[in-house]
Structures are given as C-alpha cells and as structure tokens.
Protein backbone atom coordinates (compact mmCIF):
# COMPACT_ATOMS: atom_id res chain seq x y z
CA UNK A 1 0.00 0.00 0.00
CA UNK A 2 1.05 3.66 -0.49
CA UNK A 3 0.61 5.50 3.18
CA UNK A 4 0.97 9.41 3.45
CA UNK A 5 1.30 9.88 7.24
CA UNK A 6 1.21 13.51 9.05
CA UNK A 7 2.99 14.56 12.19
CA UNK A 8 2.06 18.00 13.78
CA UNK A 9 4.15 20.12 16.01
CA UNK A 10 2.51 18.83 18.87
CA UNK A 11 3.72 15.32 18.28
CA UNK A 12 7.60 16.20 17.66
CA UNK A 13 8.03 18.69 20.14
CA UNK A 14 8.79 18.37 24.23
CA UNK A 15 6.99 20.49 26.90
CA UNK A 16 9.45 23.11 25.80
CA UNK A 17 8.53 23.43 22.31
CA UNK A 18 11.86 21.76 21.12
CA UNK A 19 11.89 19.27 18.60
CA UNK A 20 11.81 16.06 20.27
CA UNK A 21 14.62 13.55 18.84
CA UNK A 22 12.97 10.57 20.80
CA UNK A 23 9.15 11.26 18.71
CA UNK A 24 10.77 11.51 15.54
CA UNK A 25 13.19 7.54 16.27
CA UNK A 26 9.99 5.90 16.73
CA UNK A 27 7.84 7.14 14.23
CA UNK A 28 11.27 6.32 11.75
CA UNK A 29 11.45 2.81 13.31
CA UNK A 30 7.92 2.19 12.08
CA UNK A 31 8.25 3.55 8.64
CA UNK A 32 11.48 1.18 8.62
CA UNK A 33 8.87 -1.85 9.42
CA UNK A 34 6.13 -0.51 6.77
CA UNK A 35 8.66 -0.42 4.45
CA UNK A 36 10.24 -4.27 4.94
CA UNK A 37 6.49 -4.74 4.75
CA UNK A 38 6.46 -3.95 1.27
CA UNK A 39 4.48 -0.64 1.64
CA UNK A 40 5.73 3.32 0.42
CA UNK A 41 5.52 5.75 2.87
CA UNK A 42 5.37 9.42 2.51
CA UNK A 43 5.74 12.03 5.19
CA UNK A 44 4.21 15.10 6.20
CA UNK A 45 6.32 16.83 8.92
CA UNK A 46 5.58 20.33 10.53
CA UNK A 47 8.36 21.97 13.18
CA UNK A 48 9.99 24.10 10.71
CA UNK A 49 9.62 26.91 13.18
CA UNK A 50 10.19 25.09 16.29
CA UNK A 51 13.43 23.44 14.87
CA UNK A 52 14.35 27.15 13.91
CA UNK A 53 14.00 28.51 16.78
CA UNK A 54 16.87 27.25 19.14
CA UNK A 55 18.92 27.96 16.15
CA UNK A 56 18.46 31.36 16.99
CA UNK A 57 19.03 31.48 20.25
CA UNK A 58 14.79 31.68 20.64
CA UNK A 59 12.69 30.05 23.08
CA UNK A 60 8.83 28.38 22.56
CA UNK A 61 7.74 31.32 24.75
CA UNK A 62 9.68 33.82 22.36
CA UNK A 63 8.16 33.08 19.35
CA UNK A 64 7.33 36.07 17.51
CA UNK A 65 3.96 36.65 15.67
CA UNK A 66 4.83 38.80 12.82
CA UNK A 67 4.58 36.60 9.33
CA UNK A 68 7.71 37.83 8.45
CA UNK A 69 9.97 36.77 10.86
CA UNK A 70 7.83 33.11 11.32
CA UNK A 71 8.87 32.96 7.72
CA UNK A 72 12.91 33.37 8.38
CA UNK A 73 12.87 31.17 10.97
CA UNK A 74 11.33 28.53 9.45
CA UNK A 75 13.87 28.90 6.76
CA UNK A 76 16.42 28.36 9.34
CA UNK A 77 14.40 25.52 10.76
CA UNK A 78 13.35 23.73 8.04
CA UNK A 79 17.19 22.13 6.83
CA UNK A 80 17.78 20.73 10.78
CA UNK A 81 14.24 19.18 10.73
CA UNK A 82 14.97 17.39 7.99
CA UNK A 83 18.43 16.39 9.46
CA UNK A 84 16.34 15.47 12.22
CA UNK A 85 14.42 13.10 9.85
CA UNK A 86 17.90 11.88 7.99
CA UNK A 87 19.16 11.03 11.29
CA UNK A 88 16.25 8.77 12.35
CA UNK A 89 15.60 7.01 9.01
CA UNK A 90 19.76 6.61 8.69
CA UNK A 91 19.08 4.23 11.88
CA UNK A 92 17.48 1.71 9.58
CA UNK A 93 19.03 2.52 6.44
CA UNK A 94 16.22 4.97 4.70
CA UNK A 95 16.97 8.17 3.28
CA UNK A 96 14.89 10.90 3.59
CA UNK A 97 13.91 13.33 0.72
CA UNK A 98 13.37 16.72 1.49
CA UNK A 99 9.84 18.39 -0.74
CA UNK A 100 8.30 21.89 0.07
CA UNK A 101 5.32 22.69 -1.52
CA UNK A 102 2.72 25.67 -1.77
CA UNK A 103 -1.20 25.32 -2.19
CA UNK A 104 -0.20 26.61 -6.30
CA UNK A 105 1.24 23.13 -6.78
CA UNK A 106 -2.26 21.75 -6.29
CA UNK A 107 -3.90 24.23 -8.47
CA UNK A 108 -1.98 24.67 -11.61
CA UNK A 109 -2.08 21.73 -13.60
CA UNK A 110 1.71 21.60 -14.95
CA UNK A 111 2.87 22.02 -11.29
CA UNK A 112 0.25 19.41 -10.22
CA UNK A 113 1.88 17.29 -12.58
CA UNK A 114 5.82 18.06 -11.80
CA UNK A 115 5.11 17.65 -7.93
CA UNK A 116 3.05 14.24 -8.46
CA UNK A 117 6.39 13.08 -11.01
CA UNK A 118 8.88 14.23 -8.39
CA UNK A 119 7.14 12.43 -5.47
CA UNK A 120 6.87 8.81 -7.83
CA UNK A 121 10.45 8.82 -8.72
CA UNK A 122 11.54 9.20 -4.65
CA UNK A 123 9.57 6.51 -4.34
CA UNK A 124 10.80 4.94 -6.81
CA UNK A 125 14.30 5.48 -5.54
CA UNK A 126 13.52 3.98 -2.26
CA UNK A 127 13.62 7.74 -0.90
CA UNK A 128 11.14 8.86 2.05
CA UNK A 129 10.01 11.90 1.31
CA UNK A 130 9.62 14.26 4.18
CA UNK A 131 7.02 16.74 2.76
CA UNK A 132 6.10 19.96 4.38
CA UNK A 133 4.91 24.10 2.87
CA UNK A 134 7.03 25.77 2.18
CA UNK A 135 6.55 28.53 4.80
CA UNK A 136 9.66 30.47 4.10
CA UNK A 137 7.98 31.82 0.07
CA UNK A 138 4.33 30.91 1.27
CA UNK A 139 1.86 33.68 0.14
CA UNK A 140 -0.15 35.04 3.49
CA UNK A 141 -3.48 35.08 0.88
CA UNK A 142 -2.49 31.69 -0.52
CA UNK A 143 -1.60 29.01 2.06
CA UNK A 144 -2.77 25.52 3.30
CA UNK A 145 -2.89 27.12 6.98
CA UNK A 146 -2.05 23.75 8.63
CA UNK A 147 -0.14 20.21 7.29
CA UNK A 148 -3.63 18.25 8.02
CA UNK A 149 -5.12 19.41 4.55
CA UNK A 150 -1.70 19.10 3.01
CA UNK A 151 -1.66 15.60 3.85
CA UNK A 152 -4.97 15.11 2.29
CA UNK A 153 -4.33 16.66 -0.89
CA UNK A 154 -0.80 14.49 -0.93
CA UNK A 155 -2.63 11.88 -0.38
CA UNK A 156 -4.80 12.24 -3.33
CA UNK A 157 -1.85 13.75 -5.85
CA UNK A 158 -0.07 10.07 -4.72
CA UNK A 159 -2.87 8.17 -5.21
CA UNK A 160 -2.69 6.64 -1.66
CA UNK A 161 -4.34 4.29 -0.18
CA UNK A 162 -4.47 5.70 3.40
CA UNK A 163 -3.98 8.73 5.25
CA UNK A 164 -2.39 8.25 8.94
CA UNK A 165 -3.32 11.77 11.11
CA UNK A 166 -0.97 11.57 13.92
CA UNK A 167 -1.73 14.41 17.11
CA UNK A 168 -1.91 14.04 20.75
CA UNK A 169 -5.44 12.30 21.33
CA UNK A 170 -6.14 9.11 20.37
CA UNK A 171 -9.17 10.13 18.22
CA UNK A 172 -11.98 11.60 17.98
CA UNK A 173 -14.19 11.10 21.03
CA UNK A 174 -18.01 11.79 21.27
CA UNK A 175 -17.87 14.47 24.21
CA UNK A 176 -14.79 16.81 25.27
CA UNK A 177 -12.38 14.22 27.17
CA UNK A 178 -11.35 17.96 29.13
CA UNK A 179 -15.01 18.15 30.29
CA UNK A 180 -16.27 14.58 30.14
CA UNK A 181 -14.06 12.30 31.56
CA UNK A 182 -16.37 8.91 30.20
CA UNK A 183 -16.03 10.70 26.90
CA UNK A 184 -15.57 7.35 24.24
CA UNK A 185 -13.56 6.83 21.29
CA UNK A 186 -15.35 7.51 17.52
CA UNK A 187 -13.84 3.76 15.95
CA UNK A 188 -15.56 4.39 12.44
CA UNK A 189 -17.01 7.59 10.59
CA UNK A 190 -18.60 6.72 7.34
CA UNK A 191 -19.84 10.28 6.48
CA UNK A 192 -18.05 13.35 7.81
CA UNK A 193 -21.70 15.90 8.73
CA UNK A 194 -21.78 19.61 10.92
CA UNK A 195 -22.84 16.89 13.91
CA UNK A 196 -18.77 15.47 13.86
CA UNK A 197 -17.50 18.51 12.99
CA UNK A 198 -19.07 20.23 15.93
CA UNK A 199 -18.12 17.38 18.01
CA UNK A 200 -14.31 18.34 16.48
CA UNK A 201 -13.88 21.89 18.01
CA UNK A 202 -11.49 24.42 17.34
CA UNK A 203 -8.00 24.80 17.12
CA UNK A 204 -5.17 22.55 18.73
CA UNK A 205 -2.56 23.35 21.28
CA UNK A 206 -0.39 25.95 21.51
CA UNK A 207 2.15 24.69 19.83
CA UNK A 208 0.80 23.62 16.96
CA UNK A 209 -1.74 25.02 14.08
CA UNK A 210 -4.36 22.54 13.75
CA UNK A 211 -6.54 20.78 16.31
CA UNK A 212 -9.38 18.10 15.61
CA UNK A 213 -11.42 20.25 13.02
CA UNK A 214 -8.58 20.35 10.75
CA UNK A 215 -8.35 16.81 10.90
CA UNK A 216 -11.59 16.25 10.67
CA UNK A 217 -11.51 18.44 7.69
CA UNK A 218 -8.58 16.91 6.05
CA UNK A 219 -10.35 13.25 6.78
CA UNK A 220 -13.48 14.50 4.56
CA UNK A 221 -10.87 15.61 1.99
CA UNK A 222 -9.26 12.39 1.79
CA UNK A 223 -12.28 10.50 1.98
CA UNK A 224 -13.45 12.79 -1.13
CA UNK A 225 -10.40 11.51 -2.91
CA UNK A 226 -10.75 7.62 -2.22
CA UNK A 227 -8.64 7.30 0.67
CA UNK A 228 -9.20 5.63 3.87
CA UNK A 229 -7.87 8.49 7.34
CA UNK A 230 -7.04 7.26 10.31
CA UNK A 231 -6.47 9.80 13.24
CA UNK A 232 -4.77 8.67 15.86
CA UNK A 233 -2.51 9.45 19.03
CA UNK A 234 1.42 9.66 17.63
CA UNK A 235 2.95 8.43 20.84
CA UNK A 236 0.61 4.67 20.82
CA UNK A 237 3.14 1.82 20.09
CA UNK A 238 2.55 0.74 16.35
CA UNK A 239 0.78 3.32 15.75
CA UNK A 240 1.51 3.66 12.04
CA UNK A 241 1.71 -0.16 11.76
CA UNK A 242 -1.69 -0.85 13.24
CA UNK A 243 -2.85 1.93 11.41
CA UNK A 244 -2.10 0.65 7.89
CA UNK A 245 -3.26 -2.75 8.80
CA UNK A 246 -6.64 -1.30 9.94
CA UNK A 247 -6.63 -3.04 13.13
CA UNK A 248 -9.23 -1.88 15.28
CA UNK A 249 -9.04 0.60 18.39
CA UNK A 250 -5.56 2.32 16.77
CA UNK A 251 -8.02 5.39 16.51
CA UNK A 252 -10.48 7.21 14.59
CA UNK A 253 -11.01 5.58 11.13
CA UNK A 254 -12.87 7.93 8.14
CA UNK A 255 -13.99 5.81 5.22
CA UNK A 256 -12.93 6.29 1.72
CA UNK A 257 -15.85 6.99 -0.46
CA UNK A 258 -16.24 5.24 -3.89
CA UNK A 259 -15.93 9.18 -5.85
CA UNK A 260 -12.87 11.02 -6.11
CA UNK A 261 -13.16 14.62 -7.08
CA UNK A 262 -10.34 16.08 -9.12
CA UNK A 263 -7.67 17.85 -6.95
CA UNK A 264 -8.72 21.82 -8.15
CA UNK A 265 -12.45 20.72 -6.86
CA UNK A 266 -10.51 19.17 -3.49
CA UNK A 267 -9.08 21.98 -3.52
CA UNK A 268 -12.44 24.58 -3.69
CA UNK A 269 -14.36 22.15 -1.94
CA UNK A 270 -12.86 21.95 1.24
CA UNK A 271 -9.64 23.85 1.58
CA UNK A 272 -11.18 27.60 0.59
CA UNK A 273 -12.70 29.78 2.81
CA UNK A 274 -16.66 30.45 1.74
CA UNK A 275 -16.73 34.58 1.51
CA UNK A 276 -20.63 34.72 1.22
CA UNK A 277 -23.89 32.36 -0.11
CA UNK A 278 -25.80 32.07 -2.93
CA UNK A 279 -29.30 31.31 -2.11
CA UNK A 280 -30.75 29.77 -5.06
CA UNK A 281 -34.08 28.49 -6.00
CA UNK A 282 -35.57 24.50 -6.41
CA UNK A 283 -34.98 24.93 -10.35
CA UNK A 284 -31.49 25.85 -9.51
CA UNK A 285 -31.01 23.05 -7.27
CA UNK A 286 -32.36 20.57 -9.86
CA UNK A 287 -29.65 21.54 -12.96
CA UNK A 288 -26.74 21.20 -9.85
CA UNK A 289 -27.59 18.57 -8.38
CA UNK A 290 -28.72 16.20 -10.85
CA UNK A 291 -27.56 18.15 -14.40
CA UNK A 292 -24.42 19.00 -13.50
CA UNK A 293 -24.87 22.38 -15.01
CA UNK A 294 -23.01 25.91 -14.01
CA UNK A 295 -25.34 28.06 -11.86
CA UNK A 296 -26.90 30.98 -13.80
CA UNK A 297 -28.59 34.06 -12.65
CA UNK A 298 -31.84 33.29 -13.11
CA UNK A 299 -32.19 31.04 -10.41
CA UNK A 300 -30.42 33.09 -8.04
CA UNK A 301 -33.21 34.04 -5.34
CA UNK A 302 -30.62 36.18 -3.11
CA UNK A 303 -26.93 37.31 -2.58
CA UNK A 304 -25.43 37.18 0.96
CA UNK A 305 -22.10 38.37 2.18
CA UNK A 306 -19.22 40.51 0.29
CA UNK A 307 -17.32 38.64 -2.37
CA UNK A 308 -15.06 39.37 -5.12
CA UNK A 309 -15.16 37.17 -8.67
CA UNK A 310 -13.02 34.01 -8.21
CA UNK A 311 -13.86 34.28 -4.25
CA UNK A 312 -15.13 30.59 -3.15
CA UNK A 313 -19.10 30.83 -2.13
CA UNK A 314 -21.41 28.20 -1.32
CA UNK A 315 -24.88 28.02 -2.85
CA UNK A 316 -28.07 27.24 -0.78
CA UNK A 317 -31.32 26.05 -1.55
CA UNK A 318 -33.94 28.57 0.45
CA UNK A 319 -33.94 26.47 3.00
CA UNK A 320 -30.08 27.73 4.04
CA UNK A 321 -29.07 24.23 3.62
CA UNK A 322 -25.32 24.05 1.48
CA UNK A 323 -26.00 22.53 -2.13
CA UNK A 324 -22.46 23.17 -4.04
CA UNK A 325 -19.18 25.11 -3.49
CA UNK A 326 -17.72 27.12 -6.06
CA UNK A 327 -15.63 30.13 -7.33
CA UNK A 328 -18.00 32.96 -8.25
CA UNK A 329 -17.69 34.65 -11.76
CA UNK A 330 -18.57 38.15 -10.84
CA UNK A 331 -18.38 39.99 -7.65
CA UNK A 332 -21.65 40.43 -5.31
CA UNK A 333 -22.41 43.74 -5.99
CA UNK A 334 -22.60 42.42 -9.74
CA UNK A 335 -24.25 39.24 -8.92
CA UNK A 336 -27.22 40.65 -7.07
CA UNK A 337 -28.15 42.98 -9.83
CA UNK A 338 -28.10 39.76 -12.07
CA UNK A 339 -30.58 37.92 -9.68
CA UNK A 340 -33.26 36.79 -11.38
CA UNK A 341 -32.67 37.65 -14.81
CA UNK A 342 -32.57 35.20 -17.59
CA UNK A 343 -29.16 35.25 -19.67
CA UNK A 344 -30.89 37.16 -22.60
CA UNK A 345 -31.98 39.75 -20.54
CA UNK A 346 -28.13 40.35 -19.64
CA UNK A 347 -25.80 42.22 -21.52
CA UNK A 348 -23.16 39.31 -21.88
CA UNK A 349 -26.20 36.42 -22.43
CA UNK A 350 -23.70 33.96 -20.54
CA UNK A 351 -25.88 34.78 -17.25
CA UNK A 352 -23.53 32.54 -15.17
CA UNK A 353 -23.09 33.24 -11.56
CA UNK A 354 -20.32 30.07 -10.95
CA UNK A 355 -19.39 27.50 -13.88
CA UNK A 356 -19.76 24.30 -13.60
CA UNK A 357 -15.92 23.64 -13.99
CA UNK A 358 -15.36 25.68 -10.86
CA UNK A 359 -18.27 24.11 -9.25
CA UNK A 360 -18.56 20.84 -6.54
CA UNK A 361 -22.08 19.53 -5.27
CA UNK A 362 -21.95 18.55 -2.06
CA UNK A 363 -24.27 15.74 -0.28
C-alpha cells in the first residue's frame, strides 16, 4: 500500500517546544517496518519553526507573531528538521527526501503534474520523502494554513491508499475528554456531517496550528479523494503499523468513499474559505444537483455576504441548507443585480453566476 502519514508540532516537540529527537526515532522505526512490509511511505512533517528557533538562540515562549519573521525562521528551521528526519531514518538505512510545496502546486495543472512526477520517482528510488509548505515563500493570501489538509491533498496527488493523522489524542471522542471524563472513542465515521465537525472543536494546542477540526476536515478531503484516514494518538506503540493494517481501536477511522473529485475541486471544496452564499431556487437546485450544469442568474433568489469574482461561495437552496461550493464569476455587488434575470436579458447572455468547472455539489 502507499501511506501518506502527518505529524504535527505537537507530536515532535517536548513540553518546551523543542523538537523532540525521541518522537521523531519511533515514528522512523515504524516507517522502517512498513517499508520491509512492502508498503511506500510518505511524510508530512511540521516543526519548521520550532526546529528554527533554538537555532536562533529563541525560546517556545519567544516566538514572535509577525509573518515575516515566522517565515525566516522557518527557513532556518526547516534544513535541521529534515536532518532530524535523515538522522532517524539513517538508523534503519532509509533516506529521507526533502519536498516543500505551496497550495499553487495543487492548483496549476503543470505544477500538479511536476510535484506528483517528483514524489513517484523518490519513491521509486527507495527515498522517504519528508514533505512539508514551504513557509519560508508561502503567500499570506495563498496558504494551506495547517499540514492536516496538506496531507490530504498528498494523499490524493499520490494516489494513496491511506492517510495516517498523527496528534496528541487518540481520536476523535463523542464528548470533550477535558469536560467529560467517560467521553468514548469515535472507531468508524462513514460520512463526515456539521454533527462530527461540531463534536471536532477548534484549534489545537499551543504549539501547533491545527486541532481536531482540521483533521476532521482533512479526513473529509481524503475520503473525497478515495482514501481511507485514520487519526490517531502519535505516541501509541505501532501506531503507524496498526494503522495501515486497519486493526481496530488504533483510533479514529474515516472511510474512503467510492468518488474522487479532481484535486482543483478538493481543492475549492474543502480547503477555501466560503466569503458569502448564494441562495438559489428549487430549479437551480435541480440543474446542480442532478444536471451537473453551471449556476446561472436566473435562479439566483438572493446574494449574501461581500465577495469578489473568483472568491469561493457556497450556494443554498432557500432552506439555508449548502448545495455546491464554487468560485464565483462576478463579484456580489454584480451578482445581485443579475438575480433573477434570464441570460438574454443580460448584456453578456452567458448569465452565469459560478461555472460548472469551478463548481462541486456537495451531499
């Protein structure tokens, strides 16, 4: 099997906020054992910054906030990370592979392309690769904003088979384990719905930039794409083992559904910020939903929120409930004076609110 498996901040760092040398050994002694299993393995590190820091003579508490400076020091921290990584796969004869990439590389075909064709031939070479953004030339607009949705679009331009979310719980549980000490483990999720992902929370630790929504979120990605998630707690014994071999209790599993969307629609599905809705009317909800056709004005019913063209929105049926995700083709000053108009009555007779090429329905 191919495996892409993600390791936060959280789960490489000590109390301190240092890298961790101990974290990063055993998760390279179980890659070693996938590997003489006959499976690839493909990693998503973060700790640029908190490798970085140290360097610098910086401690977890003085960690700046400005972009800029995160940016340098993750430049400085991002070589001894992966010298962190060398070092533990050298202990079993691996070699690790060092790949930045920004969210461009998933939305530009050619570059979808090149990364995909680099990442085959490490494998190919017997390389790891030890994946991460590249933080130091990352756009502040244009960034993943955390390694969990990374993973899952690495996971689909690899064509893996799972996804292994590694953090500091062992799942996801069905209360807060903070506030509910009986609070149970989630074994299976078949369908990722606003239930779950209120069940997820918010953010993560202070250390790190995700937390259970973002793996939550990245799970739906992957699942979108045809690959099975599991998230579970990085320091379990066998973690990744028992994770690729789907025994159960390792943590929380996310099924891989039978479609897999192409990696742009990933991409505007799930990883984009919504900057306003589209309430549209049944008509409208008919062509998406079972014509695959782009949304036009005339069934536009109302415009909500502040959004420029090529801004993600999501469309609703009057009901408020989300139909589709898409980029919009005019702005919403534009787009409400188009409401309701049929494309003859408009002065370009295209009438299109979002095309159907920038468009995913969602269940």
């Amino acid at each position: 099997m191919r495996v892409v498996a993600k390791l936060g901040t959280s789960s490489l760092t000590d109390e301190h906020g240092v890298i961790d040398q101990r974290a990063l050994d055993k998760v390279g002694a179980e890659v070693a054992q996938l590997r003489d299993a006959g499976h690839e393995v493909v990693l998503v590190s973060s700790g640029a910054v908190a490798s970085g820091l140290p360097a610098l003579g910086l401690t977890a508490e003085q960690r700046p906030k400005d972009a800029r400076t995160l940016q340098a020091i993750s430049a400085v921290g991002q070589a001894r990370l992966v010298q962190s990584w060398n070092d533990a796969l050298a202990e079993h004869g691996l070699v690790a592979g060092q790949v930045l990439l920004v969210p461009l590389d998933f939305m530009v075909r050619t570059q979808y392309l090149q990364a995909r064709a680099t990442l085959e031939r490490l494998l190919e070479l017997g390389v790891v690769p030890v994946v991460n953004e590249n933080d130091a030339i990352a756009d502040d607009e244009i960034r993943f904003g955390d390694n969990d949705r990374m993973a899952a679009l690495v996971s689909h331009l690899i064509r893996a088979d799972v996804l292994v979310l590694l953090t500091d719980t062992p799942g996801l549980m069905d209360a807060d384990p903070r506030l509910e000490p009986g609070a149970s483990l989630i074994a299976e999720i078949v369908e990722v719905d606003h239930e779950l992902e209120s069940l997820a929370g918010g953010a993560g630790t202070a250390r790190g930039s995700g937390g259970m929504a973002s793996k939550l979120a990245a799970a739906k990605m992957a699942s979108w794409s045809g690959v099975r998630t599991v998230i579970a707690a990085a320091d379990r014994p066998q973690v990744l083992v028992d994770a690729v071999e789907g025994r159960p209790g390792v943590g929380t599993t996310v099924v891989a559904q039978d479609r897999r969307l192409p990696a742009r629609k990933l991409w505007i599905a799930f990883a984009l910020p919504a900057e306003g809705r589209i309430v549209v009317d049944d008509g409208a909800v008919r062509a998406l939903t079972r014509g695959g056709r782009s949304l036009l004005a005339a069934g536009v019913v109302a415009v909500e929120g502040e959004f420029a063209a090529e801004d993600a929105v999501e469309i609703v049926d009057r009901d408020g409930a989300v139909v589709a995700k898409g980029l919009a083709k005019v702005d919403s000053a534009t787009l409400t004076a188009m409401a309701g108009r049929s494309s003859e009555e408009l002065f370009d007779h295209s009438g299109e609110a979002v095309h159907r090429d920038d468009l995913v329905v969602l269940p």
